[in-house]
C-alpha atoms as a PDB file:
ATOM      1  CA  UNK A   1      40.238   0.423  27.122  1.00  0.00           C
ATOM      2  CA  UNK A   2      39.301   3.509  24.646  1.00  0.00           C
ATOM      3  CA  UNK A   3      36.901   5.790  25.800  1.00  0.00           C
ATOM      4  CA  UNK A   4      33.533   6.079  24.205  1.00  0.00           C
ATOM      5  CA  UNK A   5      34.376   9.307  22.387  1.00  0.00           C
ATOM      6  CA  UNK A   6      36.969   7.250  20.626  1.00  0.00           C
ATOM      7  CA  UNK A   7      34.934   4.494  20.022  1.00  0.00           C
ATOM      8  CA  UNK A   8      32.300   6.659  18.337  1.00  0.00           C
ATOM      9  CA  UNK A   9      35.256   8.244  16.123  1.00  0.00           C
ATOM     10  CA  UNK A  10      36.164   4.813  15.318  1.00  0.00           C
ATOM     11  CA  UNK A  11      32.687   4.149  13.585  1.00  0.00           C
ATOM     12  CA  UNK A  12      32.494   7.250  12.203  1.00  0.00           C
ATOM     13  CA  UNK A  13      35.820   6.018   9.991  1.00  0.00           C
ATOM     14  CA  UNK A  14      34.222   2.907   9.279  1.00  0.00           C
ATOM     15  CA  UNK A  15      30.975   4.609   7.703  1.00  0.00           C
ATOM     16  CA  UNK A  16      33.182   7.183   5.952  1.00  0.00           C
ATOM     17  CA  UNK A  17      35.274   5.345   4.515  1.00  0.00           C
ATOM     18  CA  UNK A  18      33.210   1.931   3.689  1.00  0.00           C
ATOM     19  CA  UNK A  19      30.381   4.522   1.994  1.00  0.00           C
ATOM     20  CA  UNK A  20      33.784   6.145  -0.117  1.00  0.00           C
ATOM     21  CA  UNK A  21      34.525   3.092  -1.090  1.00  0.00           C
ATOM     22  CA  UNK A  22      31.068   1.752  -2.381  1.00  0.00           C
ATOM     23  CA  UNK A  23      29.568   4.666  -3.911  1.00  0.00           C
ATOM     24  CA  UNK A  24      32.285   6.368  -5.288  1.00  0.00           C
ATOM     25  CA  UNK A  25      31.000   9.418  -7.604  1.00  0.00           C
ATOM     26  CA  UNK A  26      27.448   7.831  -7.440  1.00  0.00           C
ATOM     27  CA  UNK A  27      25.583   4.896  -7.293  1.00  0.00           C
ATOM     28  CA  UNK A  28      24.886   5.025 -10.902  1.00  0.00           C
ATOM     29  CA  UNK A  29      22.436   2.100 -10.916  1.00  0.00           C
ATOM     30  CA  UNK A  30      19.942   3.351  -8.555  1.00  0.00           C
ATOM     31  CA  UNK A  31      20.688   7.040 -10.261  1.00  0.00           C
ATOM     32  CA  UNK A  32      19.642   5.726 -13.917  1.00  0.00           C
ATOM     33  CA  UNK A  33      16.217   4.279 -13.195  1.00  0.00           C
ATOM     34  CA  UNK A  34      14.878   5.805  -9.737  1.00  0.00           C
ATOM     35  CA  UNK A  35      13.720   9.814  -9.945  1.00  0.00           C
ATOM     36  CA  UNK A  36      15.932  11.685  -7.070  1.00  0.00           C
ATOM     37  CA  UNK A  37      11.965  12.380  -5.929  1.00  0.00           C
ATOM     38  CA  UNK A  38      11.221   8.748  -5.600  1.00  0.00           C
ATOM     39  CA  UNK A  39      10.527   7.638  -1.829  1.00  0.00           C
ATOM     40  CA  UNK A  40       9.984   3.991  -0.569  1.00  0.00           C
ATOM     41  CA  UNK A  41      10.322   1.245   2.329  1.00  0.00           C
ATOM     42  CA  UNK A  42      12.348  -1.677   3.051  1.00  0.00           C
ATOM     43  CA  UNK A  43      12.477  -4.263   5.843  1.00  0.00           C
ATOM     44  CA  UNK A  44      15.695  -5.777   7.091  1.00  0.00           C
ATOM     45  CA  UNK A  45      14.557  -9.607   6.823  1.00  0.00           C
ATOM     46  CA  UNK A  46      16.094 -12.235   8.927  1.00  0.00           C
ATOM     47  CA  UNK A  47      16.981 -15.897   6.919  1.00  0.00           C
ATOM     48  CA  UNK A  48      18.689 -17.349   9.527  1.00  0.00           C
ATOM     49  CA  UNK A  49      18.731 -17.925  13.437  1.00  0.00           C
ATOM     50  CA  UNK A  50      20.694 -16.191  15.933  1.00  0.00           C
ATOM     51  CA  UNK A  51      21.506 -13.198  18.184  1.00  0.00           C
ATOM     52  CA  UNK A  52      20.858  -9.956  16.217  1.00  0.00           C
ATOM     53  CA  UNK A  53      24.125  -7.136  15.615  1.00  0.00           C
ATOM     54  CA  UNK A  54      24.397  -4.308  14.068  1.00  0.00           C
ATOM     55  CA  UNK A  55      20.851  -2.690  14.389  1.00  0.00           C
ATOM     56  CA  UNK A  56      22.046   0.085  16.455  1.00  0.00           C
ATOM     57  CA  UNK A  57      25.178   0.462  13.577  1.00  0.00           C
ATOM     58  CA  UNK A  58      22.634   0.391  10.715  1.00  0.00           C
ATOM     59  CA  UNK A  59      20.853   3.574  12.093  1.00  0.00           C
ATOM     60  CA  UNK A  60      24.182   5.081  12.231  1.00  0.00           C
ATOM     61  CA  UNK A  61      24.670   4.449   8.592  1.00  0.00           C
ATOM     62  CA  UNK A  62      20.940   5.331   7.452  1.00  0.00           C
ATOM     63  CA  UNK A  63      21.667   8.576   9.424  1.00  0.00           C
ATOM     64  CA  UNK A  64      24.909   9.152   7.919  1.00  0.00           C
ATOM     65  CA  UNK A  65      23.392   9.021   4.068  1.00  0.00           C
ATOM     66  CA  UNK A  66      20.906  10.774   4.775  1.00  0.00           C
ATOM     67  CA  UNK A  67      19.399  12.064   8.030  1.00  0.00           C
ATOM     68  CA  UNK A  68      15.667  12.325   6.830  1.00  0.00           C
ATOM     69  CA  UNK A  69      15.357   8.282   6.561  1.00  0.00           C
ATOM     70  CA  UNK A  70      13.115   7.197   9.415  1.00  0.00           C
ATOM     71  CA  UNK A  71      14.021   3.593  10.736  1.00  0.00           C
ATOM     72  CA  UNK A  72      10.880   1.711  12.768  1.00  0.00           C
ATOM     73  CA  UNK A  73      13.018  -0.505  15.199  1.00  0.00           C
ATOM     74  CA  UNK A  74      10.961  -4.265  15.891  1.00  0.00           C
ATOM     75  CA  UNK A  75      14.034  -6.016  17.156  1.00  0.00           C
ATOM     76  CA  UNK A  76      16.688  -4.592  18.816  1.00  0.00           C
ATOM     77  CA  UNK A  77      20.598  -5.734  19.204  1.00  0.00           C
ATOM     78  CA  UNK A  78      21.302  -8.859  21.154  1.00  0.00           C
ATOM     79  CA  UNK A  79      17.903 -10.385  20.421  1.00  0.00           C
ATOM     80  CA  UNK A  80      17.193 -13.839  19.781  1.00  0.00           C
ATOM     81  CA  UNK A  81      15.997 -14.168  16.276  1.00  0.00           C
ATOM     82  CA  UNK A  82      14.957 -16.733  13.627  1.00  0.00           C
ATOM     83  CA  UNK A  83      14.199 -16.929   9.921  1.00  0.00           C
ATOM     84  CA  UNK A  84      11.356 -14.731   8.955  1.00  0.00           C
ATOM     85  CA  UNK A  85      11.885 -12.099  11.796  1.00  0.00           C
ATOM     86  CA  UNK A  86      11.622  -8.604  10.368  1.00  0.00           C
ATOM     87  CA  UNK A  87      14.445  -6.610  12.945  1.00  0.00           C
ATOM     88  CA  UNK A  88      13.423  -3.105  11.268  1.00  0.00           C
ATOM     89  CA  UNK A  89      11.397  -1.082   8.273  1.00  0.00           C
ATOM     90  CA  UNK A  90      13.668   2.248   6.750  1.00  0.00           C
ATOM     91  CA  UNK A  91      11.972   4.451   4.649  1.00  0.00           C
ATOM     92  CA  UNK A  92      12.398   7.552   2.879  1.00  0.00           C
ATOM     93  CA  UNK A  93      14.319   8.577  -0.231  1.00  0.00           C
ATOM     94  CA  UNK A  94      14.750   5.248  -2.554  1.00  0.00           C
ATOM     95  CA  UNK A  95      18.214   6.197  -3.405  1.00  0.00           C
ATOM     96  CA  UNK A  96      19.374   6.915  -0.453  1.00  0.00           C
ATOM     97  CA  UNK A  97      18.163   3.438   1.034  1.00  0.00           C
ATOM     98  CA  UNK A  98      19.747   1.635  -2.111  1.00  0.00           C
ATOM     99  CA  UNK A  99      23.240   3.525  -1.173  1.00  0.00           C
ATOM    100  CA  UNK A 100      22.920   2.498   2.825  1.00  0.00           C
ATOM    101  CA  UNK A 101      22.023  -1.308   1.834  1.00  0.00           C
ATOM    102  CA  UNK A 102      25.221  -2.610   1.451  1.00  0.00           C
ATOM    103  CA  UNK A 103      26.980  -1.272   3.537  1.00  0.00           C
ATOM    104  CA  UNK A 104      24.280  -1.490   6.677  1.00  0.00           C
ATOM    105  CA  UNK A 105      24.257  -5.688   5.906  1.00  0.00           C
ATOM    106  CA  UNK A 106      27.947  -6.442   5.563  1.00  0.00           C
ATOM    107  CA  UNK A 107      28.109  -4.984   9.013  1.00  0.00           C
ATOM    108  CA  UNK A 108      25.171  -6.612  10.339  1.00  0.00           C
ATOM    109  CA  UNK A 109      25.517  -9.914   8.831  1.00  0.00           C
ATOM    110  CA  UNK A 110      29.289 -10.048  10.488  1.00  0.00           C
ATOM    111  CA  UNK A 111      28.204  -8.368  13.481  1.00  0.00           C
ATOM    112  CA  UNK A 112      25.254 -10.894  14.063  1.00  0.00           C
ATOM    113  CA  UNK A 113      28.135 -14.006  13.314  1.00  0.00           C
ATOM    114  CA  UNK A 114      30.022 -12.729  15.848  1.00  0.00           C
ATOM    115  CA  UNK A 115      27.354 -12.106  18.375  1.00  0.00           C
ATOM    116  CA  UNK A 116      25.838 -15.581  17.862  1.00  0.00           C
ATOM    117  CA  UNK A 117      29.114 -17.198  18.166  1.00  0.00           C
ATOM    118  CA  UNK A 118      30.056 -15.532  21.672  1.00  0.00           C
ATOM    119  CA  UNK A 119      26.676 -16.078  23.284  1.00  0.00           C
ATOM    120  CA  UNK A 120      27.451 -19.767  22.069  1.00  0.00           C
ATOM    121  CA  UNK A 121      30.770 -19.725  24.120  1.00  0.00           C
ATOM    122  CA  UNK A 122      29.280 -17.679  27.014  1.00  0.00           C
ATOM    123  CA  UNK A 123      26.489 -20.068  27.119  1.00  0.00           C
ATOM    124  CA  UNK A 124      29.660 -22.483  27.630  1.00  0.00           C
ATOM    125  CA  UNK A 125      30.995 -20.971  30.600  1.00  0.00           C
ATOM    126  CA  UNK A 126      27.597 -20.639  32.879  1.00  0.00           C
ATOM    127  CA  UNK A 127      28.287 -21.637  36.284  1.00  0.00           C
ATOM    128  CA  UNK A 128      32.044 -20.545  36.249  1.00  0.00           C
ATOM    129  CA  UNK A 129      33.755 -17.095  37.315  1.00  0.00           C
ATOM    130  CA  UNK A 130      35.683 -17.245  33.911  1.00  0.00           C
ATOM    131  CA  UNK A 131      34.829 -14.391  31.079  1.00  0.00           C
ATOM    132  CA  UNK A 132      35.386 -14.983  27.911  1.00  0.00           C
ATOM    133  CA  UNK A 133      37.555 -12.095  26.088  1.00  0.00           C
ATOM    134  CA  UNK A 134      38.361 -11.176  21.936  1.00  0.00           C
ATOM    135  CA  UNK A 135      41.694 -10.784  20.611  1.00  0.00           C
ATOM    136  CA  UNK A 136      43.119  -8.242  18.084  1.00  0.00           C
ATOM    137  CA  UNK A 137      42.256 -10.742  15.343  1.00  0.00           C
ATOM    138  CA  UNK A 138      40.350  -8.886  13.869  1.00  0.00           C
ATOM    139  CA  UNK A 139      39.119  -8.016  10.347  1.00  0.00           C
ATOM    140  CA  UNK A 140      41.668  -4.950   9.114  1.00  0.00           C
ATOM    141  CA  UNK A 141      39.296  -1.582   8.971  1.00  0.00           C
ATOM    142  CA  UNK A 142      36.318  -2.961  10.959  1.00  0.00           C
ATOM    143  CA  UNK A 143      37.825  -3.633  14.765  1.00  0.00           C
ATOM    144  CA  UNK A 144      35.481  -1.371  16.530  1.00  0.00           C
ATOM    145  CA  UNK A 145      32.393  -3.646  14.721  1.00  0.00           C
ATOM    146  CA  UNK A 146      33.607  -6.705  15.699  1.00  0.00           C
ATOM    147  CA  UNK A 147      34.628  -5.868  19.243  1.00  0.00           C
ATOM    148  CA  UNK A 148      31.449  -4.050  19.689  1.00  0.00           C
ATOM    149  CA  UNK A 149      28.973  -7.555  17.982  1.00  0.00           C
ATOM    150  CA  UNK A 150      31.418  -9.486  21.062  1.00  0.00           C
ATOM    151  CA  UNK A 151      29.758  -7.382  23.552  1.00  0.00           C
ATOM    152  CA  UNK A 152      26.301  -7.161  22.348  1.00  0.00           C
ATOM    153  CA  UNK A 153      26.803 -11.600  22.496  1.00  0.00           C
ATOM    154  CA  UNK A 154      27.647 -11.544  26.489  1.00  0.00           C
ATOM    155  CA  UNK A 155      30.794 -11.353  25.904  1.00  0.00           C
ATOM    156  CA  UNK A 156      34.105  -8.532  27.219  1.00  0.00           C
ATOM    157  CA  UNK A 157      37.101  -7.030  25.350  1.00  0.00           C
ATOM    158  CA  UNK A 158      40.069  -7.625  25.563  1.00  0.00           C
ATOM    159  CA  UNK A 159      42.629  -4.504  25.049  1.00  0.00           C
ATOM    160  CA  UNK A 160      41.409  -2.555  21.588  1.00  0.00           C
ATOM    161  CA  UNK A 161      44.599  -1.950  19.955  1.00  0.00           C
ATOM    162  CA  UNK A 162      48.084  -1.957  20.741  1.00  0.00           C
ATOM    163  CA  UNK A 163      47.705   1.832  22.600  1.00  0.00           C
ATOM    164  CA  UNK A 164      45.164   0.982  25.326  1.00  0.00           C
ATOM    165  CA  UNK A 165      46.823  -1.674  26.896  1.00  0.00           C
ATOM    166  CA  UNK A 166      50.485  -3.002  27.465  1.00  0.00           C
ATOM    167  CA  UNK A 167      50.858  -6.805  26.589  1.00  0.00           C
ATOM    168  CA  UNK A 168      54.294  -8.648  26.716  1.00  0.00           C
ATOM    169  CA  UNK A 169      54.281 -11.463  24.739  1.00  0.00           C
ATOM    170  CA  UNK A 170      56.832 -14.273  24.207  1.00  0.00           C
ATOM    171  CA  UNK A 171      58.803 -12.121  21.046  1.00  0.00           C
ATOM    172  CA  UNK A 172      58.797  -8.531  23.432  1.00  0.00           C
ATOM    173  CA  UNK A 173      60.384 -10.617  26.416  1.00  0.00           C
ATOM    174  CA  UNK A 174      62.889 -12.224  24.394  1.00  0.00           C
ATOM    175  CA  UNK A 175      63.759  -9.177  22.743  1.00  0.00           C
ATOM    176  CA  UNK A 176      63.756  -7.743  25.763  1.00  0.00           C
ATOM    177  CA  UNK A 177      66.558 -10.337  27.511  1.00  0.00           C
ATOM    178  CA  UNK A 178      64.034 -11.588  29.721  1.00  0.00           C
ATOM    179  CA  UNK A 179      60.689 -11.465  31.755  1.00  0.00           C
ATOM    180  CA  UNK A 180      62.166  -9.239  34.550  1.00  0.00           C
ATOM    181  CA  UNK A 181      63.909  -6.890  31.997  1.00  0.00           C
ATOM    182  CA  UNK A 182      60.398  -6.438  29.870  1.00  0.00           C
ATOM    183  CA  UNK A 183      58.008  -5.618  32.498  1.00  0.00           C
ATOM    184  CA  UNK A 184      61.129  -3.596  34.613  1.00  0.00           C
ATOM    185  CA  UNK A 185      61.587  -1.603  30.993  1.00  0.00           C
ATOM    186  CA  UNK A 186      57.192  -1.248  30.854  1.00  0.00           C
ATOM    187  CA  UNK A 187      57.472   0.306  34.025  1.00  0.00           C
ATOM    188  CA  UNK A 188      60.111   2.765  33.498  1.00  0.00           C
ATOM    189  CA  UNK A 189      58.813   3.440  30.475  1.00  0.00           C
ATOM    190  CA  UNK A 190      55.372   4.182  31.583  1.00  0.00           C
ATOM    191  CA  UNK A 191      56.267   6.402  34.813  1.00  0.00           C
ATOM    192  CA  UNK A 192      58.507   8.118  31.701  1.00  0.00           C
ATOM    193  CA  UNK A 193      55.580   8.673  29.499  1.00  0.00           C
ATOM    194  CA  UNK A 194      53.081   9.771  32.247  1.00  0.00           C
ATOM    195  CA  UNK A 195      50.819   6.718  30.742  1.00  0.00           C
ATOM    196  CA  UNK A 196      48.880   4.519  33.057  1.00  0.00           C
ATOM    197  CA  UNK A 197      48.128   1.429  31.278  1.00  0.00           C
ATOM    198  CA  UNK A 198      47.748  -1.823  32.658  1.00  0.00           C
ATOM    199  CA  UNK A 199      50.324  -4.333  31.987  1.00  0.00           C
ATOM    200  CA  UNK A 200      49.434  -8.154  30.750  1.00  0.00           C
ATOM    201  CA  UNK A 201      52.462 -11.048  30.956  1.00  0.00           C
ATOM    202  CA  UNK A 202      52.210 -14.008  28.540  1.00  0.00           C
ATOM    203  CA  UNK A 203      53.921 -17.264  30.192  1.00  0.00           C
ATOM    204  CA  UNK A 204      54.877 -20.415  28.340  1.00  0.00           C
ATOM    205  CA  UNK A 205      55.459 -22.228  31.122  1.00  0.00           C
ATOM    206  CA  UNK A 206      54.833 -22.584  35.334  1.00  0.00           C
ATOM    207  CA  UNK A 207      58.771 -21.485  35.651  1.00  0.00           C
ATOM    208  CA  UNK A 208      57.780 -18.234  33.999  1.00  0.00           C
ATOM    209  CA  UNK A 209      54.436 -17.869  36.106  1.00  0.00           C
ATOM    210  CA  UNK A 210      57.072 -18.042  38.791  1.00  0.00           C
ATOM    211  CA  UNK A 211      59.667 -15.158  37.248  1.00  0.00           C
ATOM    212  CA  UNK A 212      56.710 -12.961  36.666  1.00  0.00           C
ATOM    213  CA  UNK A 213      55.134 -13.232  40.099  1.00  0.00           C
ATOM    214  CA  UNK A 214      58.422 -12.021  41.838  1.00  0.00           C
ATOM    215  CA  UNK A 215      57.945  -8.258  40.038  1.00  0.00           C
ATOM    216  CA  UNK A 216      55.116  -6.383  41.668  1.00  0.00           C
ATOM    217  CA  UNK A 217      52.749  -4.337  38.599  1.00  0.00           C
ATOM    218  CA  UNK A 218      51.790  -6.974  36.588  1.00  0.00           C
ATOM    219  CA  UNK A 219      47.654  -6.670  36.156  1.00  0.00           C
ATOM    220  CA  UNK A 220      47.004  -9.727  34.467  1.00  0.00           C
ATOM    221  CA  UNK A 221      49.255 -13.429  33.524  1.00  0.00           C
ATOM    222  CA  UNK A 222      48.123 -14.924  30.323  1.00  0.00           C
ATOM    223  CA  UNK A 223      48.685 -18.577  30.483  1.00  0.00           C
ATOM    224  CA  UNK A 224      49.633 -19.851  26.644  1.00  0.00           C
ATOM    225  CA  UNK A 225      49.071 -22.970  25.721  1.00  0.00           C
ATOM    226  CA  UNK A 226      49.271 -24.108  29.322  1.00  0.00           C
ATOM    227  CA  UNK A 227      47.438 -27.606  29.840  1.00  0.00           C
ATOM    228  CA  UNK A 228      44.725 -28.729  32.343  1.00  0.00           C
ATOM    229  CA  UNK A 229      46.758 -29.607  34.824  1.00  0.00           C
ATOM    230  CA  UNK A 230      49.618 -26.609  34.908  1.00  0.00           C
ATOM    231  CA  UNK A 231      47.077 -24.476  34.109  1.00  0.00           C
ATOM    232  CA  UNK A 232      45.247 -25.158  37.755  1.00  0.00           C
ATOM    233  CA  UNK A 233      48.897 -25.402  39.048  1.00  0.00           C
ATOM    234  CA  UNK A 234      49.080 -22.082  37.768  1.00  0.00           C
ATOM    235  CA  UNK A 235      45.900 -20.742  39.330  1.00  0.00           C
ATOM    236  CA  UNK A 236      46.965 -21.767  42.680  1.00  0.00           C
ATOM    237  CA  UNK A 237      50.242 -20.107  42.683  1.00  0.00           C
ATOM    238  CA  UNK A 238      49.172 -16.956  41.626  1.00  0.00           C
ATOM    239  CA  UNK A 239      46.210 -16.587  43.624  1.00  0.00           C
ATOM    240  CA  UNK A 240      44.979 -12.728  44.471  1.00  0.00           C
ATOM    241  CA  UNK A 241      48.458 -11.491  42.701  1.00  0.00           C
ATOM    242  CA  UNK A 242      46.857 -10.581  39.938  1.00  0.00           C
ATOM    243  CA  UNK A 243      43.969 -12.351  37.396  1.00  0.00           C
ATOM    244  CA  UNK A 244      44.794 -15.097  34.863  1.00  0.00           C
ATOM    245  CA  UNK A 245      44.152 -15.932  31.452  1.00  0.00           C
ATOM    246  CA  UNK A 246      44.072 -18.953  29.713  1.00  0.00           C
ATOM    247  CA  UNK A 247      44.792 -18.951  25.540  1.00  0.00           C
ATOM    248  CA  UNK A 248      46.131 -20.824  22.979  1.00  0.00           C
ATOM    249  CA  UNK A 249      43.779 -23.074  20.856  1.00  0.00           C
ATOM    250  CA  UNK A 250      40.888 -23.022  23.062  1.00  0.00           C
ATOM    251  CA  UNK A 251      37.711 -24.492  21.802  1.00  0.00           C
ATOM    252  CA  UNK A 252      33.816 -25.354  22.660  1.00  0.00           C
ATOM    253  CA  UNK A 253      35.355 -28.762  23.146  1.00  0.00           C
ATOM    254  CA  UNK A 254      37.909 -27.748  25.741  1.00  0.00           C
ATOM    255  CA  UNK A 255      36.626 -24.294  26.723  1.00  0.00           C
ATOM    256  CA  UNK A 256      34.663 -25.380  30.124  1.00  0.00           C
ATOM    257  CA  UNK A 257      37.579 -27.257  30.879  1.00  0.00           C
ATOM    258  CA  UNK A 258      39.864 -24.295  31.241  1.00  0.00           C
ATOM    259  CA  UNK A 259      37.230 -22.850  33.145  1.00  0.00           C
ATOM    260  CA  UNK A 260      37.203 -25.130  35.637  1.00  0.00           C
ATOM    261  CA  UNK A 261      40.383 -24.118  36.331  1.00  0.00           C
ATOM    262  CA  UNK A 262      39.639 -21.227  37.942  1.00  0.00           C
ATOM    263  CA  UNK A 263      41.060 -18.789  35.400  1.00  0.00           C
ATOM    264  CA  UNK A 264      39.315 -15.391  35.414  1.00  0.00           C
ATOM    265  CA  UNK A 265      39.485 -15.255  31.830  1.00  0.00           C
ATOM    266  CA  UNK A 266      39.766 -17.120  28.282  1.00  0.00           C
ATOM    267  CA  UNK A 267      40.595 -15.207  25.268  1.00  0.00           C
ATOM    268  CA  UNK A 268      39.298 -16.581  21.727  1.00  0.00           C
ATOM    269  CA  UNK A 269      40.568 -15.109  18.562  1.00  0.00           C
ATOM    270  CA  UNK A 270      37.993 -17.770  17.028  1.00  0.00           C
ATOM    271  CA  UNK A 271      35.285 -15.255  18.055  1.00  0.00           C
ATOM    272  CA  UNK A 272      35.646 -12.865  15.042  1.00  0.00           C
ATOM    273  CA  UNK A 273      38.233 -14.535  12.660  1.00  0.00           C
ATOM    274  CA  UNK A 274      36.136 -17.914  12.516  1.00  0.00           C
ATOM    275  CA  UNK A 275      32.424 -17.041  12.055  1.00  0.00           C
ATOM    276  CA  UNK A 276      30.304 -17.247   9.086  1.00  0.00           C
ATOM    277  CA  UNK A 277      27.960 -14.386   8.402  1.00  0.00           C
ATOM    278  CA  UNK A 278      24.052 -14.813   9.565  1.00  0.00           C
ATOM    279  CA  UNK A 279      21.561 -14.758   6.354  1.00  0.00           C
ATOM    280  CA  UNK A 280      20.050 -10.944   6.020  1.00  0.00           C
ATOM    281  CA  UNK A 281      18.153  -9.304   3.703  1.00  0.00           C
ATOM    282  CA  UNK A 282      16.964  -5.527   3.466  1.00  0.00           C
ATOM    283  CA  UNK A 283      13.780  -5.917   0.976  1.00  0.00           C
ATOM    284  CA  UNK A 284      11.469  -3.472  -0.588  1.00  0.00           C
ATOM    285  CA  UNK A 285       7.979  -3.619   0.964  1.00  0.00           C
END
């Protein structure tokens, strides 16, 4: 995984780069008919009912435009809220609160989605040993967001990019010539590179479970598209090797299924590429 300095660089981008792109040379509506002197308050206003994201990222932004706006925190991330919640009051220079707005509830409103949805699917799995884990389906530019609203939700990331974390899927081990060939190149390759990354192994099927088990490194088998029954057949023949995965279509409807399986984990791309954004509002008070 990426270590919190590069995490934190990560946002920075985001705010840098989302504020370029909103305000341009100026937010010339708030410019033409607020004075620069004008000061004021606004609540971030809840209009719908879920777990809370992004509060934490909002402060970031409010600090980024302009480090004199003071933010009164009510409701902090990973809360429980409902419609009519106030999560925080920012106040200080008008402008400068108009110029944060957008930007502070795209991110929360996705962030909150996401969060909502994984405590959903978490909420699934109580009772088992399985975690559920994101994907890189992500939304281009925002990753680190996303990734960060799964964790606030209960839930654990998965690799962050394609740097932190060596995964052979189906397309590297046929390009490769095989399953033994792939992770045998990874390893050279790593030793080469003075890299320690852990490796991850998709399988498509028990035979492959089988080819990948007989080369010693692997961290972690991901078990695509497996079903009930090969995927427990799968469990039991890899035992303490090395921890499983299940993926491939997984849904609330089947999700506690696979986790009765005895898989450690379940990854979801569903988690941030199928979510619709909670109701916010940041009003003047």
């Amino acid at each position: 995984m990426i270590s919190e300095e590069q995490f934190k660089k990560e946002l920075d981008y985001i705010i840098s780069n989302a504020i370029r792109e909103d305000v341009g040379d100026g937010d010339h509506s708030s410019l033409a008919c607020i004075p620069d002197t004008a000061t004021g308050k606004a609540k971030l206003l809840v209009k719908d009912k879920g777990v809370l994201a992004g509060v934490a990222f909002a402060k970031m932004v409010f600090n980024y435009v302009d480090p004199n706006l003071e933010v009164e925190t009510l409701l902090e991330d990973g809360a429980q809220v409902k419609y009519g919640d106030i999560a925080f009051y920012v106040s200080g220079s008008s402008q400068n609160i108009l110029k944060a707005e957008r930007l502070v509830l795209n991110a929360m409103q996705r962030m909150s989605a996401i969060a909502t949805k994984t405590a959903f699917f978490v909420d699934l799995l109580k009772g088992t040993k399985t975690k559920i884990l994101d994907t890189r389906k992500t939304t281009p530019g925002i990753r680190a967001l996303e990734k960060w609203a799964v964790k606030i939700g209960g839930g654990e990331n998965h690799r962050f990019a394609l740097y932190d974390m060596v995964m052979l899927k189906d397309n590297h081990i046929d390009f490769a010539g095989g399953i033994t060939q792939a992770i045998e190149k990874t390893k050279a390759y790593l030793e080469q590179t003075n890299r320690n990354l852990k490796i991850i192994v998709e399988a498509r099927d028990l035979e492959e479970v089988q080819t990948i088990l007989k080369t010693p490194g692997v961290y972690r088998i991901l078990l695509d598209n497996f079903n009930y029954a090969d995927t427990r057949k799968a469990v039991a023949l890899i035992g303490d090797t090395c921890l499983t995965e299940s993926s491939g279509g997984i849904n609330e409807d089947t999700i506690r299924n696979y986790a009765e399986c005895g898989v450690n984990y379940i990854s979801s791309g569903a988690l941030t590429h199928s979510v619709y954004n909670m109701d916010l509002s940041l009003k003047a008070v």
